[in-house]
Protein backbone atom coordinates (compact mmCIF):
# COMPACT_ATOMS: atom_id res chain seq x y z
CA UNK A 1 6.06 -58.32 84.94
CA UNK A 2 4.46 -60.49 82.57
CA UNK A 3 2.62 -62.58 85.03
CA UNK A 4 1.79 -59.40 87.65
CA UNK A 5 0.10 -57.74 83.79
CA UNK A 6 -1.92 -60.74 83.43
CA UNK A 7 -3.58 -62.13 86.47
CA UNK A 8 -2.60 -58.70 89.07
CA UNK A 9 -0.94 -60.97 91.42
CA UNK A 10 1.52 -63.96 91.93
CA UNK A 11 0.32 -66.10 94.48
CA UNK A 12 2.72 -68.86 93.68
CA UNK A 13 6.53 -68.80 93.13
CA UNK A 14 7.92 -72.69 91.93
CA UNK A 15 11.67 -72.05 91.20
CA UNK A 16 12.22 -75.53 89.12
CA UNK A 17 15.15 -74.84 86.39
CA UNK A 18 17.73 -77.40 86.95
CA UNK A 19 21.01 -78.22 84.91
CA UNK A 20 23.94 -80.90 86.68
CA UNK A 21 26.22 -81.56 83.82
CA UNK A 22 28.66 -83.98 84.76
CA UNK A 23 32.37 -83.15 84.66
CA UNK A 24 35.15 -86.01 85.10
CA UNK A 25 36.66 -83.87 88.22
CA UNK A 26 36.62 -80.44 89.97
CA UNK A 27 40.05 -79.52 88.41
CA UNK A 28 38.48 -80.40 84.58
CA UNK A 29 35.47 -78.08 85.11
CA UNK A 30 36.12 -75.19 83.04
CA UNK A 31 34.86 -71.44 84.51
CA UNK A 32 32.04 -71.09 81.68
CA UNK A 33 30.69 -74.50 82.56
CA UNK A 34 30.73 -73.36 86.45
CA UNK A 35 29.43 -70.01 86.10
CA UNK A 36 26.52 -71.53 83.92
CA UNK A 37 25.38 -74.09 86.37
CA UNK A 38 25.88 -71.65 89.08
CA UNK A 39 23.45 -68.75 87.32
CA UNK A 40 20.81 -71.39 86.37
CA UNK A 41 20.74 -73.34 89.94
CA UNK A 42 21.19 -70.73 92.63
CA UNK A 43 21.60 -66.97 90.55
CA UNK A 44 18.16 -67.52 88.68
CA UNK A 45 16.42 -68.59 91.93
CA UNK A 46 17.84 -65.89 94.20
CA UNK A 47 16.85 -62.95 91.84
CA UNK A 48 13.17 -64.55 91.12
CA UNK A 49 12.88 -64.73 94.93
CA UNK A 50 13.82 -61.10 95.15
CA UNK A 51 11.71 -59.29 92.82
CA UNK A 52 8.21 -61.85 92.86
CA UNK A 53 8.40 -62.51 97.08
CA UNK A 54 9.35 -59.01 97.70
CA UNK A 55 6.04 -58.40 95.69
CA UNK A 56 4.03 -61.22 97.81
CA UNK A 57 5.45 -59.51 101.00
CA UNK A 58 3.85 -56.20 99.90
CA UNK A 59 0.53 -57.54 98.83
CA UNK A 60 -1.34 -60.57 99.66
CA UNK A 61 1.52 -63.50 100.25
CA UNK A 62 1.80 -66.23 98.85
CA UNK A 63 4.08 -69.30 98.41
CA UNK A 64 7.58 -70.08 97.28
CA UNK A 65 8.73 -73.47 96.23
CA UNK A 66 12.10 -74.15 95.45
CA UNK A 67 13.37 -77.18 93.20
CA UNK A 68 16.49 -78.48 95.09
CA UNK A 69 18.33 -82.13 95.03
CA UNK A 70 19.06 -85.26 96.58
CA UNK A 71 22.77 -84.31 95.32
CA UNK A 72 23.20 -81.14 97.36
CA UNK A 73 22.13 -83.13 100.40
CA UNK A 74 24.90 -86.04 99.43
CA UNK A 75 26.98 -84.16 96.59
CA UNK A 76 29.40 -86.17 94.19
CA UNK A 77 32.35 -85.11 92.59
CA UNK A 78 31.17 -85.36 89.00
CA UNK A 79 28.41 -82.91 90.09
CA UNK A 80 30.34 -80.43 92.57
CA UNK A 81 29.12 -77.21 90.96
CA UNK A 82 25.55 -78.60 90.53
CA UNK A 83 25.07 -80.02 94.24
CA UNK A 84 26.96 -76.52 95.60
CA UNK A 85 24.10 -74.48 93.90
CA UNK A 86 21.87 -76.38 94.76
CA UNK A 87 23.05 -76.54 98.79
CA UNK A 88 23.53 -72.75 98.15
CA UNK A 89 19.34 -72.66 97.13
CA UNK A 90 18.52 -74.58 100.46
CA UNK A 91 20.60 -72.20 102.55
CA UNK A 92 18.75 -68.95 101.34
CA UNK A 93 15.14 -70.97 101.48
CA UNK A 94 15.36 -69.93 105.24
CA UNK A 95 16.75 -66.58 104.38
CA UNK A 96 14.03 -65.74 102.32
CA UNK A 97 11.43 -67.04 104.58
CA UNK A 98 12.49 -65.08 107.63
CA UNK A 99 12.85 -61.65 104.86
CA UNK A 100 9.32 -62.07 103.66
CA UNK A 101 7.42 -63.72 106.03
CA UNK A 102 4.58 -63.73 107.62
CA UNK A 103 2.83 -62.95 104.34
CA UNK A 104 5.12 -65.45 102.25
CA UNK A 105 6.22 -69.05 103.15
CA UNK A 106 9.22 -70.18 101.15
CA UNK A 107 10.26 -73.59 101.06
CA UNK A 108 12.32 -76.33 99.39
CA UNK A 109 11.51 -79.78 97.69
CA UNK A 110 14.36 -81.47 97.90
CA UNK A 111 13.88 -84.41 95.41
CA UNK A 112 15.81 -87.90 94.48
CA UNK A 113 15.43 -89.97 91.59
CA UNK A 114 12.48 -89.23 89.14
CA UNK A 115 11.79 -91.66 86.46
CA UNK A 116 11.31 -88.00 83.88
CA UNK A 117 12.65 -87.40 80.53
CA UNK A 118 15.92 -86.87 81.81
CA UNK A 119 15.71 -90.25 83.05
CA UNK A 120 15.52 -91.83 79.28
CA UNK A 121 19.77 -91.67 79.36
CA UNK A 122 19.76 -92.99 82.16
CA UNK A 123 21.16 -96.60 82.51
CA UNK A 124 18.70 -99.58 83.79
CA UNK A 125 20.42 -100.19 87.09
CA UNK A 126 20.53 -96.34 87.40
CA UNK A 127 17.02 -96.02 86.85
CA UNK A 128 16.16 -98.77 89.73
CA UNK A 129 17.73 -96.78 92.18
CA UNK A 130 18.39 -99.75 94.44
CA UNK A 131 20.67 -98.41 97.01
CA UNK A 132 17.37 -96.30 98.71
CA UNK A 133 14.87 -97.68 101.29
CA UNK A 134 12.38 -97.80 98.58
CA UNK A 135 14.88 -99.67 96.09
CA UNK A 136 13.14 -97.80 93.07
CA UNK A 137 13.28 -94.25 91.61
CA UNK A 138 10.46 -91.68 92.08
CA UNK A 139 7.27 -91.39 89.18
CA UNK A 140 6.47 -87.91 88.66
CA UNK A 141 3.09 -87.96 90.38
CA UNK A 142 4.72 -88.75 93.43
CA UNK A 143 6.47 -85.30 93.75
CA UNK A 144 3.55 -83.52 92.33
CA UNK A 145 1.37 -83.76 95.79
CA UNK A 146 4.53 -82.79 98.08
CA UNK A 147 4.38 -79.35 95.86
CA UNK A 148 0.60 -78.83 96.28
CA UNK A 149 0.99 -79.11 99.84
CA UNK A 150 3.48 -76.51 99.91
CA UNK A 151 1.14 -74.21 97.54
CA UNK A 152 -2.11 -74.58 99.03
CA UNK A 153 -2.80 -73.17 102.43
CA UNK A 154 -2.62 -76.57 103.97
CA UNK A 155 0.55 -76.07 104.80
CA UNK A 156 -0.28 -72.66 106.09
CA UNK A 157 2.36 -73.22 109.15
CA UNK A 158 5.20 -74.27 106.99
CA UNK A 159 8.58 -71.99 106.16
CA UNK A 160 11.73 -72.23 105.86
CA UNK A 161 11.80 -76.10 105.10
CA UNK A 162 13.38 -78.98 103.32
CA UNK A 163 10.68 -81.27 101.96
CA UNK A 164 12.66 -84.46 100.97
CA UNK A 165 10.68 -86.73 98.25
CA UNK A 166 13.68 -89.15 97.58
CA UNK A 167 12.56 -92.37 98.49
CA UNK A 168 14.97 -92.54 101.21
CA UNK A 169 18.52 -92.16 99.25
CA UNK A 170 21.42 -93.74 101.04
């Protein structure tokens, strides 16, 4: 409401929030820790899609981007609720494509290692990333044109997609 008060219009929707807290095994996850990663990944994302493409469909479009991960693509134990949320967010990109399209293209970047803050715990060999074809991990500017694409009108015959930017994980 914020957002529709200030400018009249949303013409782009970027669903980034993210949150994979490891746990040591499915069995060890407590419900809280679940129910949190689930509402942040896939809950938060489903009811922004709702109420701002809805909105989109009934005015001018626009375009929805969706944050995803290598790790729903090829999940892990340590990050089963994470990479199921996740999977869950690239299931309903196509839903929500087909409910609000023509007017409003919705699509997921589905991204692999980023060398971002997160990264600073990360440990060296970690952060070279040398199991994908590119042998290193991501630098932010190298995701940041993949989302323009999908914002501008460029990629005006685009829906319903998986945009990997993962330097080719294995």
């Amino acid at each position: 409401d914020a957002a529709y008060a200030a400018f009249g219009k949303v013409d782009i929707l970027v669903n980034n929030a993210g949150s994979s807290p490891l746990a040591p095994s499915s069995l060890e996850t407590p419900e809280q820790l679940f129910d949190r990663i689930v509402a942040l990944n896939f809950k938060g994302p489903f009811r922004l899609m709702s109420l701002i493409g809805s909105r989109m469909a009934a005015g001018e479009g626009g375009s929805i981007i969706n944050i995803s991960s290598a790790g729903a693509l090829r999940p892990r134990p340590q990050i089963a609720p994470y990479a199921g949320a996740k999977a869950a967010l690239n299931a309903i990109t196509e839903a929500f494509a087909f409910e609000y399209g023509p007017k409003v293209r919705v699509n997921t970047i589905s991204p692999g290692r980023f060398l971002t803050d997160v990264s600073k715990a990360w440990s060296e060999e970690h952060k070279l990333n040398s199991t994908a074809a590119l042998r290193r991990s991501g630098r932010p500017e190298e995701i940041v044109t993949a989302a323009l694409y999908l914002a501008s009108s460029k990629s005006s015959f685009t829906t319903g997609s998986l945009v990997r930017v993962d330097g080719g994980i294995a």
